[in-house]
N, C-alpha and C. Protein backbone atom coordinates (compact mmCIF):
# COMPACT_ATOMS: atom_id res chain seq x y z
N UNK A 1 20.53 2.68 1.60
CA UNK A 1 19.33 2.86 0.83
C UNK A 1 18.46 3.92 1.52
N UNK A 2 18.00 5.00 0.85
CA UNK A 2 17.17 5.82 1.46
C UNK A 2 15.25 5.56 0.64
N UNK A 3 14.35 5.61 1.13
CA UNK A 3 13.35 5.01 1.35
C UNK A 3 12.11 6.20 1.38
N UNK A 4 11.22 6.36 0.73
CA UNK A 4 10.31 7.03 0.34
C UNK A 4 9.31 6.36 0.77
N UNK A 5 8.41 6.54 1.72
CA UNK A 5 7.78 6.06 2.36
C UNK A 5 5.92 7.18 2.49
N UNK A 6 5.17 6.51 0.94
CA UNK A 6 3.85 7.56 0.84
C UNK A 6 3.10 6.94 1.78
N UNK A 7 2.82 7.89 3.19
CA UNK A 7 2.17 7.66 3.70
C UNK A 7 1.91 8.02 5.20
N UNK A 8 1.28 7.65 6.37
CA UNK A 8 1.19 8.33 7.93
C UNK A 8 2.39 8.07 7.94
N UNK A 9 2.82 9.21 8.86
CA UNK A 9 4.32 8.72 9.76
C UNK A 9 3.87 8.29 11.24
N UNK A 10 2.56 7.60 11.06
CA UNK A 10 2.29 6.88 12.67
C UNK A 10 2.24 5.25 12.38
N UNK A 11 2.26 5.13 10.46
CA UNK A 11 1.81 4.04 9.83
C UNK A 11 2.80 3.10 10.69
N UNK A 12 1.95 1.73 11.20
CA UNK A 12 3.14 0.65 11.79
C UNK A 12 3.77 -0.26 10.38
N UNK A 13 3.75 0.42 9.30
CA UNK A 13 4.76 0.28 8.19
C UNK A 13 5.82 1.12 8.52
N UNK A 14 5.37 2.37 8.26
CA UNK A 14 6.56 3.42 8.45
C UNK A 14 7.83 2.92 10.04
N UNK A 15 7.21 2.77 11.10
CA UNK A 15 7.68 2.54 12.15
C UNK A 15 8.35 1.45 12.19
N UNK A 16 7.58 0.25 11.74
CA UNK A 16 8.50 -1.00 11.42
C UNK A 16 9.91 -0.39 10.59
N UNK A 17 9.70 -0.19 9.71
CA UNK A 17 11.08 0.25 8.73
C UNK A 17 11.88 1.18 9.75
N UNK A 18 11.51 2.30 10.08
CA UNK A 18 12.53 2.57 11.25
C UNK A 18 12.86 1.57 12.31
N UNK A 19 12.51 1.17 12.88
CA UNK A 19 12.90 -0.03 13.80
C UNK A 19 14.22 -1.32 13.18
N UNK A 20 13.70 -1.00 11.59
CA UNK A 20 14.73 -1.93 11.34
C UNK A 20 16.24 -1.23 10.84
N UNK A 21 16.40 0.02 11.18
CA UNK A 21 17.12 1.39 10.86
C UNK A 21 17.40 1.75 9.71
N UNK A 22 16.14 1.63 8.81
CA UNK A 22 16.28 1.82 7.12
C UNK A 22 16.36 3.68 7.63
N UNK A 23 16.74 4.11 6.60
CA UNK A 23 16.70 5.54 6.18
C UNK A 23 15.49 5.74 5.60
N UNK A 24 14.16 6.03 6.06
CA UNK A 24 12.96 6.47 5.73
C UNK A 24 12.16 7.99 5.88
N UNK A 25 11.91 7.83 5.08
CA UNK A 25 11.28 9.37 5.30
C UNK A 25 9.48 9.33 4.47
N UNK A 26 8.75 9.56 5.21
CA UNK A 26 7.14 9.61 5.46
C UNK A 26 6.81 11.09 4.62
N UNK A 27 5.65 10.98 3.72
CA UNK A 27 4.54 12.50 3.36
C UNK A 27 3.63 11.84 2.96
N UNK A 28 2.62 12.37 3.13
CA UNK A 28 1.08 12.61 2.36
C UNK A 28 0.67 13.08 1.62
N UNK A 29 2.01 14.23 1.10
CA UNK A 29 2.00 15.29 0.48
C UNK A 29 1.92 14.33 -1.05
N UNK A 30 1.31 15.40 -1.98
CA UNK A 30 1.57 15.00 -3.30
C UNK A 30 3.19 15.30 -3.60
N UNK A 31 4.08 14.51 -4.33
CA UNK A 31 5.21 13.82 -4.81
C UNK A 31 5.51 14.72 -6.13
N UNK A 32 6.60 15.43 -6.30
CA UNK A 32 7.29 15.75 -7.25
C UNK A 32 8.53 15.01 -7.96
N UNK A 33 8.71 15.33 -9.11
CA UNK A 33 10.13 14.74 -9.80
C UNK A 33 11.13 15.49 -9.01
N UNK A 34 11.26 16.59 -8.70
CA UNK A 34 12.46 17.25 -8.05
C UNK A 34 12.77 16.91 -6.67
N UNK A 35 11.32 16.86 -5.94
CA UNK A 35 11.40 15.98 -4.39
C UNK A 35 12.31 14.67 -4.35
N UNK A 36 11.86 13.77 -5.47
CA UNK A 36 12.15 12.69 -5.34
C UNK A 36 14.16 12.82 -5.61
N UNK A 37 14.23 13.46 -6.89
CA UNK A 37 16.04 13.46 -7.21
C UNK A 37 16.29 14.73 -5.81
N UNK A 38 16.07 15.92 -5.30
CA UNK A 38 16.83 16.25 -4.65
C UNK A 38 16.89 15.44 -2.91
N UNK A 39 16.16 14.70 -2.64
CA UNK A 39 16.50 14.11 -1.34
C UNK A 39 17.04 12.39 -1.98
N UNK A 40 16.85 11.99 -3.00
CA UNK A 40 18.15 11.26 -3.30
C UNK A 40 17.12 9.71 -3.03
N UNK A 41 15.96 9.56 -2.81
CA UNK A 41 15.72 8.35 -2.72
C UNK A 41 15.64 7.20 -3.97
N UNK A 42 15.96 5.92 -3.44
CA UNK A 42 15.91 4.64 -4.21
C UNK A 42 15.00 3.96 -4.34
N UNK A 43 14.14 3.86 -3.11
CA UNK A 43 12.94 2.84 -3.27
C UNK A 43 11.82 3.52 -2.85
N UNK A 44 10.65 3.22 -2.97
CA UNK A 44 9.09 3.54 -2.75
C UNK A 44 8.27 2.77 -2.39
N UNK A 45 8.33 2.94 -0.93
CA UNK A 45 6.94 2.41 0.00
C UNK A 45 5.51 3.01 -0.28
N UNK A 46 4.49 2.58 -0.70
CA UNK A 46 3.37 3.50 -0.65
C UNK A 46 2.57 2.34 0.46
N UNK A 47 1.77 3.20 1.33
CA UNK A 47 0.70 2.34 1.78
C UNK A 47 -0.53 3.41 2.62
N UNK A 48 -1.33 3.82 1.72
CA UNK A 48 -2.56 4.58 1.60
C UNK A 48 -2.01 5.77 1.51
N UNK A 49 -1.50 5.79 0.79
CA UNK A 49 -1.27 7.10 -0.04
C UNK A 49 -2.77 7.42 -1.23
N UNK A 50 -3.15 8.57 -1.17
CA UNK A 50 -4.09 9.41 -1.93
C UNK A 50 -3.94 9.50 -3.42
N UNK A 51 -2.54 9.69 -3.91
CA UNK A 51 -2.75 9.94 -5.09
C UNK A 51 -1.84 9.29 -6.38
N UNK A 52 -2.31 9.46 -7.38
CA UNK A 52 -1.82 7.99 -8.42
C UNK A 52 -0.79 9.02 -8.75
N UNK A 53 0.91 8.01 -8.82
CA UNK A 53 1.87 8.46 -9.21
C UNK A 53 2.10 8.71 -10.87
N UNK A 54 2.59 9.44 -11.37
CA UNK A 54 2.79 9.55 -12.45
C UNK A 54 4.06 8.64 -13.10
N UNK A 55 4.10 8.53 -14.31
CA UNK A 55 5.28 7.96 -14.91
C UNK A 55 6.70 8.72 -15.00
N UNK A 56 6.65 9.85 -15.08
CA UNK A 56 7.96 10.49 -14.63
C UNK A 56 8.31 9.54 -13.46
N UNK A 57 7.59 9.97 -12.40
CA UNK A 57 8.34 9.30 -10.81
C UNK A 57 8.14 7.98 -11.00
N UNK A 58 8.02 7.66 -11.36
CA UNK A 58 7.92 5.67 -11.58
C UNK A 58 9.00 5.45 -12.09
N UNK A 59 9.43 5.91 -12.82
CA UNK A 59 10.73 5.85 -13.70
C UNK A 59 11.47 5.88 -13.30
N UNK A 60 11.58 6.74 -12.03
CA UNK A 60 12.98 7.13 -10.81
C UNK A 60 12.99 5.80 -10.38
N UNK A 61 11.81 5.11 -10.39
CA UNK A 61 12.28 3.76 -9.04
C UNK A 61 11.50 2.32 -9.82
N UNK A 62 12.80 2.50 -11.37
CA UNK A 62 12.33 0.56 -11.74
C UNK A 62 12.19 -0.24 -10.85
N UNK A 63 11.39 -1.37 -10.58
CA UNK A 63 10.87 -2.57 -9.73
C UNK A 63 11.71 -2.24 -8.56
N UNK A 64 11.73 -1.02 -8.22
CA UNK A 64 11.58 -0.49 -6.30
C UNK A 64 10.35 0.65 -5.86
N UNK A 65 9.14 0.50 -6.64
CA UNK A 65 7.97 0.69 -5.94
C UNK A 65 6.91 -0.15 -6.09
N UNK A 66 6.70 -0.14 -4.56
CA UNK A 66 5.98 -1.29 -4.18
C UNK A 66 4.79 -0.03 -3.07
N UNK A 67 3.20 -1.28 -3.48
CA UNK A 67 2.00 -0.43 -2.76
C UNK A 67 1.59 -1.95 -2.07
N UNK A 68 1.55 -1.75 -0.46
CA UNK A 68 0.30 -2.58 -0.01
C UNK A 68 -0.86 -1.99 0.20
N UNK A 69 -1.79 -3.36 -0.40
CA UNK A 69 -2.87 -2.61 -0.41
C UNK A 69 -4.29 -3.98 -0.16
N UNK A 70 -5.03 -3.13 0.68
CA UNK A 70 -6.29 -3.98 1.39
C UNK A 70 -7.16 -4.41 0.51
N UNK A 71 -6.62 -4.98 -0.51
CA UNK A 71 -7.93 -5.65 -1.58
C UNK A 71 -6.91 -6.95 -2.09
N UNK A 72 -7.80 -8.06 -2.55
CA UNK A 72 -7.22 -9.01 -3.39
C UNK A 72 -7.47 -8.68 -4.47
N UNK A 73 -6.33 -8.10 -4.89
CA UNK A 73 -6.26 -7.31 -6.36
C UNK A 73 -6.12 -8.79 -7.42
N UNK A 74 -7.29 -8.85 -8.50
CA UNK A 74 -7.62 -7.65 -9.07
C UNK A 74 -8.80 -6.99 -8.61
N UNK A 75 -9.65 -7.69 -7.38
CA UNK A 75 -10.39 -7.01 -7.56
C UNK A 75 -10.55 -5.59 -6.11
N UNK A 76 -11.47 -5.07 -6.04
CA UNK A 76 -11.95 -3.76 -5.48
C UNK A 76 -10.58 -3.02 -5.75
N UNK A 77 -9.61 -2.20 -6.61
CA UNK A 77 -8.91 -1.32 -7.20
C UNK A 77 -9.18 -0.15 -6.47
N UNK A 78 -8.28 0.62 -6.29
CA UNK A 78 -8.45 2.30 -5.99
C UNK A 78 -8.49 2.30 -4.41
N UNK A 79 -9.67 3.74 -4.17
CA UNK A 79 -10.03 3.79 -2.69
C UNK A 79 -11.10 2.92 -2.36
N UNK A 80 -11.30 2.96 -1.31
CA UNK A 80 -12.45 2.35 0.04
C UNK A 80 -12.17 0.98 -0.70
N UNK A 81 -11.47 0.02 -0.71
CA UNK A 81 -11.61 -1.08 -0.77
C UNK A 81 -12.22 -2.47 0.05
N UNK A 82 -11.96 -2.37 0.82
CA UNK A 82 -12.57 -2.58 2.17
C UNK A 82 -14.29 -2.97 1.84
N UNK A 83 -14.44 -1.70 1.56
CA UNK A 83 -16.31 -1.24 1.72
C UNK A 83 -16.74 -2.12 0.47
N UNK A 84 -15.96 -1.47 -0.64
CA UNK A 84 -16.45 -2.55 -1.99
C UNK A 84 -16.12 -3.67 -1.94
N UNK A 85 -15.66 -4.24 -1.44
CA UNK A 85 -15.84 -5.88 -1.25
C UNK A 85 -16.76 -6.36 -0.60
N UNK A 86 -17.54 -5.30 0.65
CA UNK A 86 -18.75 -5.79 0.85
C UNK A 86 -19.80 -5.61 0.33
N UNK A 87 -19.86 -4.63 -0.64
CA UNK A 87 -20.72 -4.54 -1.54
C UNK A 87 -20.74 -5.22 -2.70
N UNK A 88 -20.09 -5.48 -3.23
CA UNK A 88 -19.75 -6.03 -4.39
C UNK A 88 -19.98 -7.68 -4.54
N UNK A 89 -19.56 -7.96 -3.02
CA UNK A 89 -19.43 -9.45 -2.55
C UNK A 89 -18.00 -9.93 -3.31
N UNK A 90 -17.39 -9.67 -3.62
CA UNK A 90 -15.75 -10.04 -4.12
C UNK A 90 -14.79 -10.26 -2.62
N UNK A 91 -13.89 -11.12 -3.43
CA UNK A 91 -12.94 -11.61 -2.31
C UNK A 91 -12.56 -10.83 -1.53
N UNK A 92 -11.89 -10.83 -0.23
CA UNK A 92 -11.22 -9.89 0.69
C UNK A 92 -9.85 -10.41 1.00
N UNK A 93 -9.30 -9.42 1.15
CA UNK A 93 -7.66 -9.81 1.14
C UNK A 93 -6.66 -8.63 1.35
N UNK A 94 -5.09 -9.18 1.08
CA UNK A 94 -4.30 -7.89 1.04
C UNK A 94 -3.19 -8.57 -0.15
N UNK A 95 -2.90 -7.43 -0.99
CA UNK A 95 -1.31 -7.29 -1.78
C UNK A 95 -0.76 -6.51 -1.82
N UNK A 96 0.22 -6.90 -1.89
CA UNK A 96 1.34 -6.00 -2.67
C UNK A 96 2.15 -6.38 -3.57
N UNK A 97 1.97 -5.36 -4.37
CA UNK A 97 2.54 -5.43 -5.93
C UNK A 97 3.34 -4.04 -6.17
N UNK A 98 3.79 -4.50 -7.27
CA UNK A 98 4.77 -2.91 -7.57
C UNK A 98 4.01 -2.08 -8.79
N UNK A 99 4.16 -0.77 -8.63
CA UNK A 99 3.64 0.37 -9.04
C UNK A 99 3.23 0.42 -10.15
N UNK A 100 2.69 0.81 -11.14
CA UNK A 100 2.64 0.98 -12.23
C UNK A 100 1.90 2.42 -12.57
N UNK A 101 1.69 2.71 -13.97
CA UNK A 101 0.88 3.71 -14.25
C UNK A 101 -0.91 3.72 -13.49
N UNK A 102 -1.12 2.48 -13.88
CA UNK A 102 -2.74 1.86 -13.60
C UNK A 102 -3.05 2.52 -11.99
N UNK A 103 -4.07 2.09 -11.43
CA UNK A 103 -4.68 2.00 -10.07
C UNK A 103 -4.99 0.70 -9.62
N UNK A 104 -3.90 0.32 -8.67
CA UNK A 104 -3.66 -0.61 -8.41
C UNK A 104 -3.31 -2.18 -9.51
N UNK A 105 -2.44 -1.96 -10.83
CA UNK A 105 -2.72 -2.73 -11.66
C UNK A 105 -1.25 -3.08 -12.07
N UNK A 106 -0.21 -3.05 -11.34
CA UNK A 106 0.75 -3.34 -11.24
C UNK A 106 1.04 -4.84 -10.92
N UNK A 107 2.78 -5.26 -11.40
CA UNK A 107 2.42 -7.27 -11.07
C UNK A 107 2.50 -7.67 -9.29
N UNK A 108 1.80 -8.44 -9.42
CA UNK A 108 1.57 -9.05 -7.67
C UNK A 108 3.02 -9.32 -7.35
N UNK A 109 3.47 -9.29 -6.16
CA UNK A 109 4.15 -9.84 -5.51
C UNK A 109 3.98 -10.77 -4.51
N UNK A 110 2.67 -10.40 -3.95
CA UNK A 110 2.48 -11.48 -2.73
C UNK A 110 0.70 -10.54 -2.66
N UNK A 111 0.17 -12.13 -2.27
CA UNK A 111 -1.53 -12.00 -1.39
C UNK A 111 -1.84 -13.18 -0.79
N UNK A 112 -3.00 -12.61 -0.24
CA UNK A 112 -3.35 -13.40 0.45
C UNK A 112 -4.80 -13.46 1.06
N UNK A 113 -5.85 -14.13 0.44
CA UNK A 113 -7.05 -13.90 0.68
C UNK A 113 -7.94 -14.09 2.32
N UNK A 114 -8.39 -13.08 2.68
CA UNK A 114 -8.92 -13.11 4.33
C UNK A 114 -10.18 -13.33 4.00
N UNK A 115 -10.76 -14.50 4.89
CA UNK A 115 -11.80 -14.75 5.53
C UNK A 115 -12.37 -14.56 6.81
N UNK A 116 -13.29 -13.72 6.49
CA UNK A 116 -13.84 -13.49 8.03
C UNK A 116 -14.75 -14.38 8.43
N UNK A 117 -15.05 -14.58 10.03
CA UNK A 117 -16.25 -15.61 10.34
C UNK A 117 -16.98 -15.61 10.31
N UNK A 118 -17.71 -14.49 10.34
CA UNK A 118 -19.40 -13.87 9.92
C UNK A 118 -19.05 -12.39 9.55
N UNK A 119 -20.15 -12.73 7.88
CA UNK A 119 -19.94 -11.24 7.78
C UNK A 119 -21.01 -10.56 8.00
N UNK A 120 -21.94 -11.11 9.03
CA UNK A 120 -23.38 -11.07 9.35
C UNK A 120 -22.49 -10.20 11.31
N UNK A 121 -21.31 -10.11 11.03
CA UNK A 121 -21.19 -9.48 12.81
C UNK A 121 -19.76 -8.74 12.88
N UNK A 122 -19.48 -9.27 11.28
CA UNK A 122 -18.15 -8.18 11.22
C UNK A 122 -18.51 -6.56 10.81
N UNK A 123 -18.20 -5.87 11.01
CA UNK A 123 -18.60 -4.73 10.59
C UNK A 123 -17.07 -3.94 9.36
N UNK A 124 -17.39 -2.97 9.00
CA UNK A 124 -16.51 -2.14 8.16
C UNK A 124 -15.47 -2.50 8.88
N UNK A 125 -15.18 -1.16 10.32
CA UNK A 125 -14.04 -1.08 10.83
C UNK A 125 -13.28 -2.16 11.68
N UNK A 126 -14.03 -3.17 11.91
CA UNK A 126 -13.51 -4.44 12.14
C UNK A 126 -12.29 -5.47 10.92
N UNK A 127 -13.36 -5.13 10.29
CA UNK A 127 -12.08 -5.94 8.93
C UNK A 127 -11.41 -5.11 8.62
N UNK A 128 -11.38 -3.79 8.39
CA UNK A 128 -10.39 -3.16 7.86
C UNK A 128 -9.63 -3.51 9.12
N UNK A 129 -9.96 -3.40 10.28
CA UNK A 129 -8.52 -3.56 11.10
C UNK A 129 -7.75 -5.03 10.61
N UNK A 130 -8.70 -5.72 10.74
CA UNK A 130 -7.98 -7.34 10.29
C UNK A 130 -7.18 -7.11 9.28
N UNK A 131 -7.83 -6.77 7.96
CA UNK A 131 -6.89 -6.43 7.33
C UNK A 131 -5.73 -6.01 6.96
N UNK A 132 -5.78 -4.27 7.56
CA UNK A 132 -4.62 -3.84 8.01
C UNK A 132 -3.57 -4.73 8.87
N UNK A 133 -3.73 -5.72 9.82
CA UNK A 133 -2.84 -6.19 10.54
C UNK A 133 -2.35 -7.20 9.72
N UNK A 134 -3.08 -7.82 8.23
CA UNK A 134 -2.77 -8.99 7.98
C UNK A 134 -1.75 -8.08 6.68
N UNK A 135 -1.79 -7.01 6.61
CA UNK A 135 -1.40 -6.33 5.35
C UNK A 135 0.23 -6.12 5.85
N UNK A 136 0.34 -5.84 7.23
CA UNK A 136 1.18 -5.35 7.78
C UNK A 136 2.21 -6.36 7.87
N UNK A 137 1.53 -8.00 8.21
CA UNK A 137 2.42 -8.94 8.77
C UNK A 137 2.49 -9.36 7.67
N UNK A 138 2.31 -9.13 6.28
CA UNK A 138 3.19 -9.72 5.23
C UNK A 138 4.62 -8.94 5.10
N UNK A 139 4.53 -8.46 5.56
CA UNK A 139 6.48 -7.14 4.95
C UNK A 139 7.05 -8.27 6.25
N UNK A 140 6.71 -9.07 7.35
CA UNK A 140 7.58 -9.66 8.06
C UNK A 140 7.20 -11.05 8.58
């Protein structure tokens, strides 16, 4: 299986999957139909990737793209999720679900709602780290 992986190539997603000796390959880059058929991949990792895939490339990969992502979807959708949940006051969490046309509106696969202990001493980059680590230890 070769593995499309939108996102850092420092991501400890990306690295995990090498570690487990998948055939992966990492960009940030915006995604073409020709990228995707001439290097031959099957499945689609996204995890903070920038930009909403189109339905051409969705099409390449029926129920093999999958996005984790730092919100308890449905709610805070899109970017800065994180931030709008503290604004918003909506749940905090992580899923992953598989791709769809929408922003972030694809079917769940797995979540899991995080509670922090004070949000009177957590700050932004504090939960997003929590997050991120709790986002991470669902793929294992």
């Amino acid at each position: 299986m070769k593995i499309l992986f939108l996102g850092a190539p420092d991501s400890p997603v990306f690295l995990w999957l090498k570690q487990q000796g998948e055939d992966v390959h990492s960009t940030l880059d915006k995604i073409t139909v020709d990228y995707v058929l001439e290097n031959k991949f099957n499945f689609l990792i996204s995890y903070g990737y920038r930009y909403v895939l189109k339905k051409e490339i969705l099409d390449l990969f029926p129920n093999r793209a999958i996005n984790l992502h730092i919100s308890y979807l449905p709610y805070n959708r899109g970017s800065d999720p994180n931030f709008w949940s503290f604004i918003d006051g909506t749940p905090k969490g992580v899923t992953i679900h598989y791709l769809d046309e929408g922003v972030d509106t694809g079917d769940i696969i797995v979540q899991k709602e995080v509670v922090f202990d004070s949000l009177e001493t957590e700050t932004l980059a504090s939960s997003y780290q929590k997050l991120h680590t709790e986002s991470i230890g669902r793929l294992w």
